[in-house]
PDB file of N, CA and C in Angstrom:
ATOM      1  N   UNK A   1      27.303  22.646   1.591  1.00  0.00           N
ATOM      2  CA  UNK A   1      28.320  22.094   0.733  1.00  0.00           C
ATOM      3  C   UNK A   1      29.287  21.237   1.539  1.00  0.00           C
ATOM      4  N   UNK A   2      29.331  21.230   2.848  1.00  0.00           N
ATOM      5  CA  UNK A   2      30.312  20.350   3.722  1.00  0.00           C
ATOM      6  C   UNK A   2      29.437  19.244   4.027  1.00  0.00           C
ATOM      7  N   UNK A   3      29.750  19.333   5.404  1.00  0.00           N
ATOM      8  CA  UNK A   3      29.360  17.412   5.703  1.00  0.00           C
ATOM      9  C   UNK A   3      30.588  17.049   6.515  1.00  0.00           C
ATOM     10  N   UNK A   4      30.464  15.575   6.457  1.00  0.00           N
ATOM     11  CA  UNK A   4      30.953  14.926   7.146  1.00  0.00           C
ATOM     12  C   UNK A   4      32.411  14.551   6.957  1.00  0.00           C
ATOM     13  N   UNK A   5      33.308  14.421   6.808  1.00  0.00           N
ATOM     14  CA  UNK A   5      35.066  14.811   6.619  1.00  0.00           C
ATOM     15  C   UNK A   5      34.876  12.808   6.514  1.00  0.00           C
ATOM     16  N   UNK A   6      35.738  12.084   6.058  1.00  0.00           N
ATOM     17  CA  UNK A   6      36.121  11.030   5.691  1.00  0.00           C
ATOM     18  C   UNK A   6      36.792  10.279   7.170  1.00  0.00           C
ATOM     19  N   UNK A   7      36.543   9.600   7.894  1.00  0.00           N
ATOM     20  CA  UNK A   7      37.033   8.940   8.951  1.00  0.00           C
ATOM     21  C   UNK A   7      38.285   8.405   8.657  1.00  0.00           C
ATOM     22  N   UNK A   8      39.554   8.705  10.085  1.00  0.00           N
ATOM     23  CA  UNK A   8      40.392   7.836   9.197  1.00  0.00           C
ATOM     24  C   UNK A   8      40.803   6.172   9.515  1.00  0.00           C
ATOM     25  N   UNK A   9      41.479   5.764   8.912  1.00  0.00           N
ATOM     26  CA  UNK A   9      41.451   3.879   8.759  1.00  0.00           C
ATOM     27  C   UNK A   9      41.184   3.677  10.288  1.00  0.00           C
ATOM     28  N   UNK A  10      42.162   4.325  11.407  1.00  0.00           N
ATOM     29  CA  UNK A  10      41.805   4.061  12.634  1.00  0.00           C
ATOM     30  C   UNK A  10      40.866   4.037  13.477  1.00  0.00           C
ATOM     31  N   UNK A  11      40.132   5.467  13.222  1.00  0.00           N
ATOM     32  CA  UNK A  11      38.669   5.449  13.630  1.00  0.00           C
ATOM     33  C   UNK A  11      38.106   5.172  12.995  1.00  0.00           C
ATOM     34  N   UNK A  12      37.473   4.508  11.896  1.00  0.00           N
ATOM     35  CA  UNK A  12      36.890   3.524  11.279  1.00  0.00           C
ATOM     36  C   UNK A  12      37.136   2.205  12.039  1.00  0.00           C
ATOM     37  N   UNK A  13      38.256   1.488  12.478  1.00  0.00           N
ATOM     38  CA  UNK A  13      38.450   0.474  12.829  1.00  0.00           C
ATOM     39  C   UNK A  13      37.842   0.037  14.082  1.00  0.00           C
ATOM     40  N   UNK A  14      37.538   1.260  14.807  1.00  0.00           N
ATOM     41  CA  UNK A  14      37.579   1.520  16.678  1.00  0.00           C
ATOM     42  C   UNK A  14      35.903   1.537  16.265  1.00  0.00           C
ATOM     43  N   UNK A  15      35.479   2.116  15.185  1.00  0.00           N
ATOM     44  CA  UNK A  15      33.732   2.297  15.363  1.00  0.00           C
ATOM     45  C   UNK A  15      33.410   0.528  15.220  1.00  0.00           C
ATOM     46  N   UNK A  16      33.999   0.149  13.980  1.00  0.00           N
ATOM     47  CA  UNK A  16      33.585  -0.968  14.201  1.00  0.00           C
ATOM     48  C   UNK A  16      33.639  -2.015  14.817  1.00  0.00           C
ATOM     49  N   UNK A  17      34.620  -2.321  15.941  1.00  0.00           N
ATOM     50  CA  UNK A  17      35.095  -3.036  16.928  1.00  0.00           C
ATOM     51  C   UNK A  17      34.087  -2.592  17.818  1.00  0.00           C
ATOM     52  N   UNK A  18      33.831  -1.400  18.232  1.00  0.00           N
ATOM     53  CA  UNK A  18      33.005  -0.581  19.087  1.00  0.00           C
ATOM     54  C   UNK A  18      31.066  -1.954  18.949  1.00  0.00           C
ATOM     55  N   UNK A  19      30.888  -1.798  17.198  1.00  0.00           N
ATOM     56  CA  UNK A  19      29.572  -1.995  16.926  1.00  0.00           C
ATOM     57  C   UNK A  19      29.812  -3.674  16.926  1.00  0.00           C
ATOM     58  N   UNK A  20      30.977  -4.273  16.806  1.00  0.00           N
ATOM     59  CA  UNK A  20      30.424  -5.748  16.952  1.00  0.00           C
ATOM     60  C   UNK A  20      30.285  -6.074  18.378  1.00  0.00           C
ATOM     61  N   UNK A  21      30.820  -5.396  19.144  1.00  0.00           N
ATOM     62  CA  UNK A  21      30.979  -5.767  20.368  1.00  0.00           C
ATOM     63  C   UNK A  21      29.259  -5.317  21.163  1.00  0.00           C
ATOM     64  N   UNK A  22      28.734  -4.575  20.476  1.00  0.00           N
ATOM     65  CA  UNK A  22      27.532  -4.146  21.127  1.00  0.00           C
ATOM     66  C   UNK A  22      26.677  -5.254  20.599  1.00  0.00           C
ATOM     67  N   UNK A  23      26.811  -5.620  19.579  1.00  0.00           N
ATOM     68  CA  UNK A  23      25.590  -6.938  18.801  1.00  0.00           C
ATOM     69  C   UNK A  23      26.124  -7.702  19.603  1.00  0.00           C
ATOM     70  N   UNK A  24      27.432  -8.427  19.762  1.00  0.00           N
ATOM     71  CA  UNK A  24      27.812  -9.867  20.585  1.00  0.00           C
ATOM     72  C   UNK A  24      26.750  -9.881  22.172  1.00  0.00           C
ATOM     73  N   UNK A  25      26.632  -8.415  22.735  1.00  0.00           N
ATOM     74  CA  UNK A  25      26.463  -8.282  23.572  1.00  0.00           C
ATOM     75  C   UNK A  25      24.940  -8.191  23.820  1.00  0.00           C
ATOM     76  N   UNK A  26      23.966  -8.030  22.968  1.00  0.00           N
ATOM     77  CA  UNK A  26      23.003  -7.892  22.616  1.00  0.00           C
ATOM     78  C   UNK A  26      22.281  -9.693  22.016  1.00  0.00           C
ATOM     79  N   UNK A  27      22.772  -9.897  21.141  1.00  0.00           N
ATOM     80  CA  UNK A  27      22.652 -11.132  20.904  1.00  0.00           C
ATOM     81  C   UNK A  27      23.798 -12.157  21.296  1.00  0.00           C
ATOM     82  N   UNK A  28      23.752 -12.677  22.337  1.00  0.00           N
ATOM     83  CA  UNK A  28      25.110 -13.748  22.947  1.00  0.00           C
ATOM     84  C   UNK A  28      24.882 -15.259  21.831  1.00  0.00           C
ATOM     85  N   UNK A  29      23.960 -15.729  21.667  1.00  0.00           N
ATOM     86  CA  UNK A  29      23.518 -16.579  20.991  1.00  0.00           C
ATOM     87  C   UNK A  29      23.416 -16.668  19.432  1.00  0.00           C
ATOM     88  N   UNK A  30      23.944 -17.149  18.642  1.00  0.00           N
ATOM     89  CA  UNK A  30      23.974 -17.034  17.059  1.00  0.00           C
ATOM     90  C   UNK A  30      23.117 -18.461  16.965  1.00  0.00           C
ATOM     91  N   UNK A  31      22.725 -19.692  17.295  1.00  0.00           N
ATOM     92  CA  UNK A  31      22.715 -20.676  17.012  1.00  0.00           C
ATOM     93  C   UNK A  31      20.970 -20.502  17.402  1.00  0.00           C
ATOM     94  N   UNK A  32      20.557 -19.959  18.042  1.00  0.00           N
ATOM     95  CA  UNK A  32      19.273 -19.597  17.835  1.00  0.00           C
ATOM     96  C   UNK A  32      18.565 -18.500  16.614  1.00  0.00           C
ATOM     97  N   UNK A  33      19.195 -17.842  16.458  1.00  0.00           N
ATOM     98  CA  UNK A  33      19.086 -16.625  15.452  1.00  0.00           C
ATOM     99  C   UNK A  33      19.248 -17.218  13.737  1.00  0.00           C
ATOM    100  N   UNK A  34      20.161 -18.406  13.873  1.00  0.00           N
ATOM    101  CA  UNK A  34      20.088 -19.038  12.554  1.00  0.00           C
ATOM    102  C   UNK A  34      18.915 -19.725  12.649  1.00  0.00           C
ATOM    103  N   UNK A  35      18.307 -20.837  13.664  1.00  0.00           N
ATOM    104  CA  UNK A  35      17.470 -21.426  13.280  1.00  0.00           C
ATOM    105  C   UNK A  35      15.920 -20.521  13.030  1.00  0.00           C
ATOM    106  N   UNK A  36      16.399 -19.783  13.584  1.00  0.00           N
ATOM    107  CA  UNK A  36      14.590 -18.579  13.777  1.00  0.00           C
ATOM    108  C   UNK A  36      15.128 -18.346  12.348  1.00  0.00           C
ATOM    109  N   UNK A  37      15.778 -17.836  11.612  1.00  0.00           N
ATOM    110  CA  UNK A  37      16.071 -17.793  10.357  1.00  0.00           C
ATOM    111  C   UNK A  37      15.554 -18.237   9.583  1.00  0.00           C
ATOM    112  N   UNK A  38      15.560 -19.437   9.322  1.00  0.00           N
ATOM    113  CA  UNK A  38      15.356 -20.576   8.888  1.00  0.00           C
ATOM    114  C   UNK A  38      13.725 -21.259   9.013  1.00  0.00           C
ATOM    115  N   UNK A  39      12.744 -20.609   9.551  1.00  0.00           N
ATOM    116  CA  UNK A  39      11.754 -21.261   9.999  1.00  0.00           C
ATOM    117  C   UNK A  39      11.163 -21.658   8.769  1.00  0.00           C
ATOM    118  N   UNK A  40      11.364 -21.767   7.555  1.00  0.00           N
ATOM    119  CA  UNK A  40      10.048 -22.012   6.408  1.00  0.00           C
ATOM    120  C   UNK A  40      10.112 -20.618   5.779  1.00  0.00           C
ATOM    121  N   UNK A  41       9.302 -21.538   4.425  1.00  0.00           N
ATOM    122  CA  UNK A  41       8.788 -20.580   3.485  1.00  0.00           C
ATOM    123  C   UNK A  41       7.923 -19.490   3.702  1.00  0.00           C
ATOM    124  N   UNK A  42       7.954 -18.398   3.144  1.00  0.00           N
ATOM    125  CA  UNK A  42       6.887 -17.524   3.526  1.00  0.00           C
ATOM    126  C   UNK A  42       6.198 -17.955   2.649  1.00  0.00           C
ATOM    127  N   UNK A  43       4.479 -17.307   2.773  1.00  0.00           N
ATOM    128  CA  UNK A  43       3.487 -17.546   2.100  1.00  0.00           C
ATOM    129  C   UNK A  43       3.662 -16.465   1.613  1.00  0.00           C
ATOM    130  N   UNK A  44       2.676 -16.219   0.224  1.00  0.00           N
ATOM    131  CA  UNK A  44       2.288 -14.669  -0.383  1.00  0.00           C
ATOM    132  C   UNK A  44       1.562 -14.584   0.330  1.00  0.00           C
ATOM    133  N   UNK A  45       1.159 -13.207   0.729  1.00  0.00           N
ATOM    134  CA  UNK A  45       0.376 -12.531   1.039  1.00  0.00           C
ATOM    135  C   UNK A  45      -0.785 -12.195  -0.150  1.00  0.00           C
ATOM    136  N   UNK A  46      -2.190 -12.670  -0.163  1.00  0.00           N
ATOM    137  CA  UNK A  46      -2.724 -12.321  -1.280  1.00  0.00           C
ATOM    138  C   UNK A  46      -3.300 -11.117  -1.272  1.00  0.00           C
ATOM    139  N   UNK A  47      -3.099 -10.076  -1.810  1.00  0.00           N
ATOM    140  CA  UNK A  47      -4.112  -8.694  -1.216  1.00  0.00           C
ATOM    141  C   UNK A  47      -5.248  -8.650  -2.451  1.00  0.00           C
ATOM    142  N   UNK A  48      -6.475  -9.242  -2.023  1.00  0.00           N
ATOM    143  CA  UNK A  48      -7.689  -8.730  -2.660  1.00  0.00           C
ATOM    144  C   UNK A  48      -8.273  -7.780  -2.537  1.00  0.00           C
ATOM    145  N   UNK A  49      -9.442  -7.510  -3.410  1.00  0.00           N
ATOM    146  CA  UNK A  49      -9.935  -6.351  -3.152  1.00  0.00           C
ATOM    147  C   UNK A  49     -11.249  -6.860  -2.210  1.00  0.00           C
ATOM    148  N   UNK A  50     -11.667  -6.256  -1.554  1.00  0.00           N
ATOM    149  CA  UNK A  50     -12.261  -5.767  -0.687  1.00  0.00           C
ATOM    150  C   UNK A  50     -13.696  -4.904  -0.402  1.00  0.00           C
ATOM    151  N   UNK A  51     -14.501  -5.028  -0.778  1.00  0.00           N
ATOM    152  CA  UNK A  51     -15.693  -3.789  -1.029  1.00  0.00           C
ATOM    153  C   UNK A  51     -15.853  -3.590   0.376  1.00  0.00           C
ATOM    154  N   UNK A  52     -16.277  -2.555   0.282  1.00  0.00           N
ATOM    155  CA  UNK A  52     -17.183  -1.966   1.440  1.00  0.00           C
ATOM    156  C   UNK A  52     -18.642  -2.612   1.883  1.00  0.00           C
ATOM    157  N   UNK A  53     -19.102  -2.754   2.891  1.00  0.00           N
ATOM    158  CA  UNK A  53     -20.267  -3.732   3.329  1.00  0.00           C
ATOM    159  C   UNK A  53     -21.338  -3.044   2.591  1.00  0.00           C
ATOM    160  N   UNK A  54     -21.783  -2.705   1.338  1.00  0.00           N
ATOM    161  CA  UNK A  54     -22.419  -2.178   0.762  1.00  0.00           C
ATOM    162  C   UNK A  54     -23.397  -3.035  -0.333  1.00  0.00           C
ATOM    163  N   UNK A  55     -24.389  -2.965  -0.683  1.00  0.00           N
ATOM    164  CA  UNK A  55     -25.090  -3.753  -2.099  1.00  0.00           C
ATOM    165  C   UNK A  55     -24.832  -2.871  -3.206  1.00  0.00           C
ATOM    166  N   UNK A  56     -25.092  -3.221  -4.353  1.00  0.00           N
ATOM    167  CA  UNK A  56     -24.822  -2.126  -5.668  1.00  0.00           C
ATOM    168  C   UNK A  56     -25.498  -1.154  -5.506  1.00  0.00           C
ATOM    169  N   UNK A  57     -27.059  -1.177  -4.785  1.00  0.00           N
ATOM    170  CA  UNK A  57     -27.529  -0.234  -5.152  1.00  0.00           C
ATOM    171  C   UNK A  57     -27.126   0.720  -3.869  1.00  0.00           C
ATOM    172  N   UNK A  58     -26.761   0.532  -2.866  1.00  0.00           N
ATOM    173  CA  UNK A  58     -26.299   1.485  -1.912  1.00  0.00           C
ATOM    174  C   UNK A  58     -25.485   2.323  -2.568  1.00  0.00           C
ATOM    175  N   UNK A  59     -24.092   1.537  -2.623  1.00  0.00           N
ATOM    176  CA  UNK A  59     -22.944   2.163  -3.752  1.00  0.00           C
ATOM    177  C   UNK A  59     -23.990   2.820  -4.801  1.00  0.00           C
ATOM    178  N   UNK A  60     -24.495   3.125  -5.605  1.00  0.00           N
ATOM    179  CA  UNK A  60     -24.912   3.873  -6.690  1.00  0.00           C
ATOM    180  C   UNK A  60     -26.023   4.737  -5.536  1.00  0.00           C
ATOM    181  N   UNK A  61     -26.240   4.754  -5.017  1.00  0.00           N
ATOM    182  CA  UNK A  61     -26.851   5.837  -3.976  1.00  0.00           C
ATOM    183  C   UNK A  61     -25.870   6.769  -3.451  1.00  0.00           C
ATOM    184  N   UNK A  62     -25.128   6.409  -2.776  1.00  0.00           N
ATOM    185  CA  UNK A  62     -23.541   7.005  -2.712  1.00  0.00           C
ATOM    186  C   UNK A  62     -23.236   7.543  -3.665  1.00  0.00           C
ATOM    187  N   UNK A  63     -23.281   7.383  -4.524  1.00  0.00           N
ATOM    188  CA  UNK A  63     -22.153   8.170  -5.845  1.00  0.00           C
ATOM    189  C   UNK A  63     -23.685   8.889  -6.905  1.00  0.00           C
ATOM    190  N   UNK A  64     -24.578   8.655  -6.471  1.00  0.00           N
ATOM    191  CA  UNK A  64     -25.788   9.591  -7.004  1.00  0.00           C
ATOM    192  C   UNK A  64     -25.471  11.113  -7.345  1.00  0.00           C
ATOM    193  N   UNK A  65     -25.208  11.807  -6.020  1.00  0.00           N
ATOM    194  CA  UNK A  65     -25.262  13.621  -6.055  1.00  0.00           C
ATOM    195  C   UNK A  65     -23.811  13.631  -6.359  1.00  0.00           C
ATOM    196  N   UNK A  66     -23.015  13.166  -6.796  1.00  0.00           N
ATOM    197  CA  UNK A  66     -21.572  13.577  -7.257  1.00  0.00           C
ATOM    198  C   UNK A  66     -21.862  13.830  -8.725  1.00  0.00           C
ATOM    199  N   UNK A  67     -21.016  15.277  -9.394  1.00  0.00           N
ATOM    200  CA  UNK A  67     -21.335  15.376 -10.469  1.00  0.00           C
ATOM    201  C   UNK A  67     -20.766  14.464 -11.331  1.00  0.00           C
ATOM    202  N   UNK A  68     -19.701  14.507 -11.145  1.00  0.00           N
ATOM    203  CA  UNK A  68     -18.567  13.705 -12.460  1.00  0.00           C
ATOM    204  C   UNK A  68     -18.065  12.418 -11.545  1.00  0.00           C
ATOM    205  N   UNK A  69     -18.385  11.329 -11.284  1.00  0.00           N
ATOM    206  CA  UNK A  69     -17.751  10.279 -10.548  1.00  0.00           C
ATOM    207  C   UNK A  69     -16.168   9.668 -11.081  1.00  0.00           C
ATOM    208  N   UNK A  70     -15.192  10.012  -9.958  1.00  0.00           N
ATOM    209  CA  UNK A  70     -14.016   9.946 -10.171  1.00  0.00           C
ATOM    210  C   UNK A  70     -13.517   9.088  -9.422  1.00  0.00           C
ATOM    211  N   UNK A  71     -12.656   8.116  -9.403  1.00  0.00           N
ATOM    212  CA  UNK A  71     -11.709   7.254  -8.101  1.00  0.00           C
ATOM    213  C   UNK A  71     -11.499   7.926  -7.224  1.00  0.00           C
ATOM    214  N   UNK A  72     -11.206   9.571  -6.986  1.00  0.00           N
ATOM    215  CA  UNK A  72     -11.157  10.277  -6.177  1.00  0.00           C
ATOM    216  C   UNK A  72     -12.247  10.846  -5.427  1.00  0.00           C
ATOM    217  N   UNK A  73     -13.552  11.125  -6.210  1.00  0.00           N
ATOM    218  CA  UNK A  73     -15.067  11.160  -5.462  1.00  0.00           C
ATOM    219  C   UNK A  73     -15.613  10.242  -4.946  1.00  0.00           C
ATOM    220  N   UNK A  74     -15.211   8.842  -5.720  1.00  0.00           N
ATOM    221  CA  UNK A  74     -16.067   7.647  -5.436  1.00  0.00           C
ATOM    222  C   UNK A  74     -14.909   7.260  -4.208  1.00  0.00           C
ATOM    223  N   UNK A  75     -14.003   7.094  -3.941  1.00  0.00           N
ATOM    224  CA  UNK A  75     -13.047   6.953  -2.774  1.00  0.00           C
ATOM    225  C   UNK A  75     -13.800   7.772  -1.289  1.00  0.00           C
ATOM    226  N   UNK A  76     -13.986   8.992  -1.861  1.00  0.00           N
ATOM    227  CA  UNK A  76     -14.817  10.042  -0.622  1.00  0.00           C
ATOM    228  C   UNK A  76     -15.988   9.522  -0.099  1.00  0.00           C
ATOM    229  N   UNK A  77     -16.487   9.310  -1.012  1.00  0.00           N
ATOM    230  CA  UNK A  77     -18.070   9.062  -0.796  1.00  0.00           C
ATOM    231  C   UNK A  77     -18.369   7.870  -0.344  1.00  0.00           C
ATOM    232  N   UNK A  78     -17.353   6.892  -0.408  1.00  0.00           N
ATOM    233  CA  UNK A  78     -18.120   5.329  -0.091  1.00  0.00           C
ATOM    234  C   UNK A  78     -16.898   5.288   1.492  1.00  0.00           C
ATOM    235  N   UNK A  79     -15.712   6.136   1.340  1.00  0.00           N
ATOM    236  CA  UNK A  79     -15.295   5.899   2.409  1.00  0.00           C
ATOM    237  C   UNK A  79     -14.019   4.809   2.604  1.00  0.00           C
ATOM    238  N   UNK A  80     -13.883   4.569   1.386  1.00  0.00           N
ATOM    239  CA  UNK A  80     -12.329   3.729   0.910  1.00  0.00           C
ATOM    240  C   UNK A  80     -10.750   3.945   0.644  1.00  0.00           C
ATOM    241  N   UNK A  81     -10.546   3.319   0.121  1.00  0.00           N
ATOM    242  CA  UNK A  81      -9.341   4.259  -0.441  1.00  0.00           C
ATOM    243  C   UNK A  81      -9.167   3.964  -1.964  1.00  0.00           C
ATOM    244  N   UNK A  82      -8.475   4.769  -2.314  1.00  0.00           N
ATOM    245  CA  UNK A  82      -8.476   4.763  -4.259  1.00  0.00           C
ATOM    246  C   UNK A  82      -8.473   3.291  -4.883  1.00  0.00           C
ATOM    247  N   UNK A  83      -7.610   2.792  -4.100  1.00  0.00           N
ATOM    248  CA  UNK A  83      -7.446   1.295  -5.121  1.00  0.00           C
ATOM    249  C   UNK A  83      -9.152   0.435  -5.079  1.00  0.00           C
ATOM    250  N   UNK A  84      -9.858   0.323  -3.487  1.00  0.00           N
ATOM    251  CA  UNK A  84     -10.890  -0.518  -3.283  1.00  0.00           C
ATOM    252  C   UNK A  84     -11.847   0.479  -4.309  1.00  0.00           C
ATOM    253  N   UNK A  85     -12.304   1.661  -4.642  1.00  0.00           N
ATOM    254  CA  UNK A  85     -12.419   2.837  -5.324  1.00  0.00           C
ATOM    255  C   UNK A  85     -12.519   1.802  -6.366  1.00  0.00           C
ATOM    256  N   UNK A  86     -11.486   2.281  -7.136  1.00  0.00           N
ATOM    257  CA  UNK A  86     -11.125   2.133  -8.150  1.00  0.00           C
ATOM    258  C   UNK A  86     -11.934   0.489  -8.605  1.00  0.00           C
ATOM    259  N   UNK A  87     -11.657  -0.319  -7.985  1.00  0.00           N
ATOM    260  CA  UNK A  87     -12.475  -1.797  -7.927  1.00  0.00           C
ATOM    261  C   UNK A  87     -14.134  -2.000  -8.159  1.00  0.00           C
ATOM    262  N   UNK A  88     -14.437  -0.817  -7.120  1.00  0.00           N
ATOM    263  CA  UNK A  88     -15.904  -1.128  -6.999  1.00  0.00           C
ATOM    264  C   UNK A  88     -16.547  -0.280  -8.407  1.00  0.00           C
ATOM    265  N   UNK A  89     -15.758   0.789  -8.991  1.00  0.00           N
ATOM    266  CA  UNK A  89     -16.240   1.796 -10.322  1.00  0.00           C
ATOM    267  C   UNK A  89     -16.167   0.252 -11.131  1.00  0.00           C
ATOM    268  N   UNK A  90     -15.097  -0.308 -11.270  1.00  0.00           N
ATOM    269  CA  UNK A  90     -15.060  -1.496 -12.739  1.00  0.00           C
ATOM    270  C   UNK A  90     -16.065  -1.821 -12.269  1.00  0.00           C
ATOM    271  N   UNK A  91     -16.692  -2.858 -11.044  1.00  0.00           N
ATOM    272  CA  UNK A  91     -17.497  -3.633 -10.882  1.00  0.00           C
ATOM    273  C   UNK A  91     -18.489  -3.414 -11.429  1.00  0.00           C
ATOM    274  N   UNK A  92     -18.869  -1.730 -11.025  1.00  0.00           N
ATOM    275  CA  UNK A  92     -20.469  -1.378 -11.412  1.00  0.00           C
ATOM    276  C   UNK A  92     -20.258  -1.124 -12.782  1.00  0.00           C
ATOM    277  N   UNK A  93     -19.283  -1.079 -13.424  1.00  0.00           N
ATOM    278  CA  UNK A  93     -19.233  -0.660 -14.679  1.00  0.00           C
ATOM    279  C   UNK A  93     -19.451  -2.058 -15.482  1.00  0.00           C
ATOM    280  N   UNK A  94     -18.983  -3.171 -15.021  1.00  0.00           N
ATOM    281  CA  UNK A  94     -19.434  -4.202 -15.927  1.00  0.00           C
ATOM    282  C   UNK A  94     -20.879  -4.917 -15.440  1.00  0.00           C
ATOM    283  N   UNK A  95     -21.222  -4.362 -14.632  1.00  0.00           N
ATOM    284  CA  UNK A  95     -22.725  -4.317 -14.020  1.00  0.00           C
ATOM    285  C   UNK A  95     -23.885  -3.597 -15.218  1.00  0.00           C
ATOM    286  N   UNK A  96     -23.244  -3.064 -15.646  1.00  0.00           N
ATOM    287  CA  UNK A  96     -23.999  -1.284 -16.594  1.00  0.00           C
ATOM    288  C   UNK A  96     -24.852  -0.712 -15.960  1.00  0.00           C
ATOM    289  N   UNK A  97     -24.128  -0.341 -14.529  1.00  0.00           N
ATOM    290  CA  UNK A  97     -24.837   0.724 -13.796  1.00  0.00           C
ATOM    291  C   UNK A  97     -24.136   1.888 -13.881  1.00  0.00           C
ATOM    292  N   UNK A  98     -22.563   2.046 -14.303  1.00  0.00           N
ATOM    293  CA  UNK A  98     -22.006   3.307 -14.263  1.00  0.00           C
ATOM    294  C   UNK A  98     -21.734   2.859 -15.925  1.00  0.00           C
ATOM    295  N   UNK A  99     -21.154   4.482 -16.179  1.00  0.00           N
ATOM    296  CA  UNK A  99     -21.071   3.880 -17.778  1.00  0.00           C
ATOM    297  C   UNK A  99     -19.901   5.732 -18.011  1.00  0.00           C
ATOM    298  N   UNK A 100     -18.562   5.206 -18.377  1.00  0.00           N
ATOM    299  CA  UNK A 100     -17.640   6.002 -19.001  1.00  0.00           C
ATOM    300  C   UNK A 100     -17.867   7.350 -19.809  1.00  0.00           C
ATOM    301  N   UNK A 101     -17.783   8.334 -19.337  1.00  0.00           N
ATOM    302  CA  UNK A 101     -18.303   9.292 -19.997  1.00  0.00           C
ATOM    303  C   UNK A 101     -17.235  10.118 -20.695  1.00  0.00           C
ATOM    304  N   UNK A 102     -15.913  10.025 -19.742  1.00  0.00           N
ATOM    305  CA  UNK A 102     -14.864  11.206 -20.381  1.00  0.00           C
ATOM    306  C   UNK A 102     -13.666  10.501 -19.573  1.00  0.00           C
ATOM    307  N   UNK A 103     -12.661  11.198 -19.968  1.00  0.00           N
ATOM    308  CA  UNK A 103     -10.892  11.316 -18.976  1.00  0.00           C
ATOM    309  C   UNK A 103     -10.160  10.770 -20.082  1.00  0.00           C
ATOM    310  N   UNK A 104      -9.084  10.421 -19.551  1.00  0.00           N
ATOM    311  CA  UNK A 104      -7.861  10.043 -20.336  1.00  0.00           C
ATOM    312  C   UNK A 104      -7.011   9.922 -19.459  1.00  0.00           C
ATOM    313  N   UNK A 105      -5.241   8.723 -20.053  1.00  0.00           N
ATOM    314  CA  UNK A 105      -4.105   8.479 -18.987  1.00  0.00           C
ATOM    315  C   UNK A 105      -5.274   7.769 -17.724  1.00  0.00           C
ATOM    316  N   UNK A 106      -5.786   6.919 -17.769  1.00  0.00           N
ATOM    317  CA  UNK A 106      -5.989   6.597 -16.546  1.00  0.00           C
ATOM    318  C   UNK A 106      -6.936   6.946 -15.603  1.00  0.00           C
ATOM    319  N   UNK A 107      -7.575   8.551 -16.199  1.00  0.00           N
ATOM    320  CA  UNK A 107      -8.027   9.113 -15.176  1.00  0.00           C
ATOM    321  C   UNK A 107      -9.357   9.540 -16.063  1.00  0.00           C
ATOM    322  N   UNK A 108     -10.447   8.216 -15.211  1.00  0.00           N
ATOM    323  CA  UNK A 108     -11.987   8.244 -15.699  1.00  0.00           C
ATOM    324  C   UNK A 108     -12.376   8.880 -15.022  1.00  0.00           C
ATOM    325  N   UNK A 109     -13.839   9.303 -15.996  1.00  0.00           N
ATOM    326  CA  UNK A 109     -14.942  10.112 -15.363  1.00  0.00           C
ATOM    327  C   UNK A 109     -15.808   9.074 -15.917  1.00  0.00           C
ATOM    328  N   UNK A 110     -17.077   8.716 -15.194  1.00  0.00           N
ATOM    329  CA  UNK A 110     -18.392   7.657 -15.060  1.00  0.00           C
ATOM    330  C   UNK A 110     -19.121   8.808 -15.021  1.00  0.00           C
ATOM    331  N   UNK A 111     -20.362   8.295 -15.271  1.00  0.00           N
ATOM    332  CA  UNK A 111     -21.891   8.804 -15.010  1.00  0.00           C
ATOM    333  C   UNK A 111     -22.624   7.828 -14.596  1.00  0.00           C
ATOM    334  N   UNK A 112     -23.903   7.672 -13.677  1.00  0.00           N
ATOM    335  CA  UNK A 112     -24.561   6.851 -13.845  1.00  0.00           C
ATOM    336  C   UNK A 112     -25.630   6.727 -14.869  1.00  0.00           C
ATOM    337  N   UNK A 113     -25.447   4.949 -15.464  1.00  0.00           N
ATOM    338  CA  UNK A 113     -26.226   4.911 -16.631  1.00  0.00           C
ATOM    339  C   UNK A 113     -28.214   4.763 -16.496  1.00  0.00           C
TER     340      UNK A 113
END
């Protein structure tokens, strides 16, 4: 229920005199630090998806002996992570190699068709 007690105006004043003086001292130069600033636009970053070095039918070899194929089995089994997962189930699904069997909220179950 305690903590830290409220600093008063003075030592507040002394910390921060204390902390500009360590940046001045750290960075002597401002006139470089604006222009590095300044270098340009960033680009987006595009994050695609990604498969695994796999053909369809590998992937459906992989996800063969799993009973109920889930983003969370198919993540295990191919060695991804949920989102690339999650990518490669649509793929094969508009492939009509996997085909929707059950779940709800988000959370499919596939079979292979």
């Amino acid at each position: 229920m305690g903590g830290v007690k409220k600093k008063s105006m003075a030592a507040m004043e002394k910390s921060q005199d204390s902390t500009e003086t360590a940046q001045d001292q750290a960075a002597p130069s401002k006139g470089k630090k604006a222009k590095e600033a300044k270098s340009g636009p960033q680009q987006k970053r595009q994050l695609s998806f990604l498969p695994p070095k796999m053909n369809d039918a590998e992937m459906i070899k992989a996800l063969t002996p799993l009973k109920a194929i889930t983003v969370f089995t198919a993540s295990r089994a191919l060695g991804v992570n949920a989102s690339v997962a999650t990518g490669v189930i649509r793929d094969l699904e508009s492939k009509s190699m996997l085909k929707r069997v059950g779940g709800f909220s988000g959370h499919g179950v596939w079979a292979k068709s």
